[in-house]
N, C-alpha and C. Protein backbone atom coordinates (compact mmCIF):
# COMPACT_ATOMS: atom_id res chain seq x y z
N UNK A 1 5.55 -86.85 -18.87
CA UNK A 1 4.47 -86.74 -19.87
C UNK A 1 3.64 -88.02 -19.89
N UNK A 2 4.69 -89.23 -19.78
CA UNK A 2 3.97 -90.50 -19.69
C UNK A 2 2.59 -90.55 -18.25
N UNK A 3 3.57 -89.59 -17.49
CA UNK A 3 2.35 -90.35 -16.13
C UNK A 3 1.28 -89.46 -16.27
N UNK A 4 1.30 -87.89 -17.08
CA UNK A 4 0.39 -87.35 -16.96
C UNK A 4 -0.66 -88.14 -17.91
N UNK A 5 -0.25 -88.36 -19.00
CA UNK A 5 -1.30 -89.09 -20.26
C UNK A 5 -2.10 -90.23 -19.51
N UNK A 6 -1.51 -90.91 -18.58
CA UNK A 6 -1.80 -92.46 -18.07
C UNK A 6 -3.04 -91.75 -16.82
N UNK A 7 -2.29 -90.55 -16.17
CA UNK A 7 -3.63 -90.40 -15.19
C UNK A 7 -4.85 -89.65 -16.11
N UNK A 8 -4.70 -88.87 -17.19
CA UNK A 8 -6.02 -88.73 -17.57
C UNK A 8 -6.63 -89.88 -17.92
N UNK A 9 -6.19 -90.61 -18.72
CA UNK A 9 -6.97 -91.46 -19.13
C UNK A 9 -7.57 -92.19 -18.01
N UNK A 10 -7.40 -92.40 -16.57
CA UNK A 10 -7.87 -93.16 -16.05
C UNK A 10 -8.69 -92.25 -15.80
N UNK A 11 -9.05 -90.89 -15.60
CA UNK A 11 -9.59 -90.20 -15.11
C UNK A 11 -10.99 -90.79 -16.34
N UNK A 12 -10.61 -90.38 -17.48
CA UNK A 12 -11.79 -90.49 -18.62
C UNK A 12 -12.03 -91.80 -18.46
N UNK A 13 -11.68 -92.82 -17.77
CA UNK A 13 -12.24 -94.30 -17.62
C UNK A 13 -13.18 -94.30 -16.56
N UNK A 14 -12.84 -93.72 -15.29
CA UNK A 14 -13.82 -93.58 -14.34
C UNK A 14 -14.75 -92.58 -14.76
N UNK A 15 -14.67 -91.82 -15.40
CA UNK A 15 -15.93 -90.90 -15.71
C UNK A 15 -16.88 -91.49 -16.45
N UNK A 16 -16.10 -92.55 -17.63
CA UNK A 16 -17.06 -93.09 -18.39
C UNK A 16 -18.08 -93.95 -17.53
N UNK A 17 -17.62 -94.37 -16.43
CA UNK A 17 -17.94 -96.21 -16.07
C UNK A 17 -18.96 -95.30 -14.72
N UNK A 18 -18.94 -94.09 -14.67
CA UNK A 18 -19.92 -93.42 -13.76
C UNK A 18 -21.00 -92.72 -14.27
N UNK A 19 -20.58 -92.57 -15.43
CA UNK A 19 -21.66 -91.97 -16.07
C UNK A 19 -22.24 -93.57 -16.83
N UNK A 20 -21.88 -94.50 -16.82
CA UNK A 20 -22.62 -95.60 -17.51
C UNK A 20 -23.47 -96.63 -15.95
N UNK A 21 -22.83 -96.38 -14.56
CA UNK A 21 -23.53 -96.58 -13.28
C UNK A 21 -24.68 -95.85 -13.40
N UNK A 22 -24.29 -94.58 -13.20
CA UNK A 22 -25.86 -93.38 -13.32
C UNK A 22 -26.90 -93.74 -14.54
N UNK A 23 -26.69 -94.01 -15.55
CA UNK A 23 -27.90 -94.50 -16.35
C UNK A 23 -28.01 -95.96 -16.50
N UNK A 24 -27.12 -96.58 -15.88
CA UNK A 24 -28.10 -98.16 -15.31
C UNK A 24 -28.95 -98.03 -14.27
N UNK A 25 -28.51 -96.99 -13.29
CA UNK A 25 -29.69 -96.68 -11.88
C UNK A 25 -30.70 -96.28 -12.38
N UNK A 26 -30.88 -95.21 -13.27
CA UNK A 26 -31.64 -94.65 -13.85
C UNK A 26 -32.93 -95.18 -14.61
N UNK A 27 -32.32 -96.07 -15.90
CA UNK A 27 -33.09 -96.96 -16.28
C UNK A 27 -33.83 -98.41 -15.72
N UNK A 28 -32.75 -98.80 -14.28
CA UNK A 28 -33.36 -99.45 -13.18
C UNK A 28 -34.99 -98.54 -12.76
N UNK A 29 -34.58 -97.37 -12.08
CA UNK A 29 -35.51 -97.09 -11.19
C UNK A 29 -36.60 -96.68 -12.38
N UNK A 30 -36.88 -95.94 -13.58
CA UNK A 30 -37.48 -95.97 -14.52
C UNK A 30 -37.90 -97.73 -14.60
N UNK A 31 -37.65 -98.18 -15.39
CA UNK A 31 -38.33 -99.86 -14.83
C UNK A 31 -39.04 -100.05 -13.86
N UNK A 32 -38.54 -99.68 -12.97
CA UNK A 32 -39.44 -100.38 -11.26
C UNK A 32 -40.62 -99.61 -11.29
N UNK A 33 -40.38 -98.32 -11.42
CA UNK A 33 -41.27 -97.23 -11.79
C UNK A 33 -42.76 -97.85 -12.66
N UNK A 34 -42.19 -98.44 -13.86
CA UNK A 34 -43.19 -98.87 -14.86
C UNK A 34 -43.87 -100.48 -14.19
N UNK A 35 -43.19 -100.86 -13.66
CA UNK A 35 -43.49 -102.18 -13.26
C UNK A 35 -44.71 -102.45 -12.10
């Protein structure tokens, strides 16, 4: 039970930290865009 709890959560850590990559690119290329 322990290892299953430990791999979601890493799962919901990389999802977060990819979905927070995708809207730094985002708001990058939006910027360059305006610039």
């Amino acid at each position: 039970v322990v290892a299953q709890a430990s791999a979601a959560a890493t799962v919901e850590v990389t999802r977060s930290i990819r979905c927070r990559n995708s809207e730094m690119m985002m708001m990058e290329s939006l910027t360059l865009r305006f610039l």
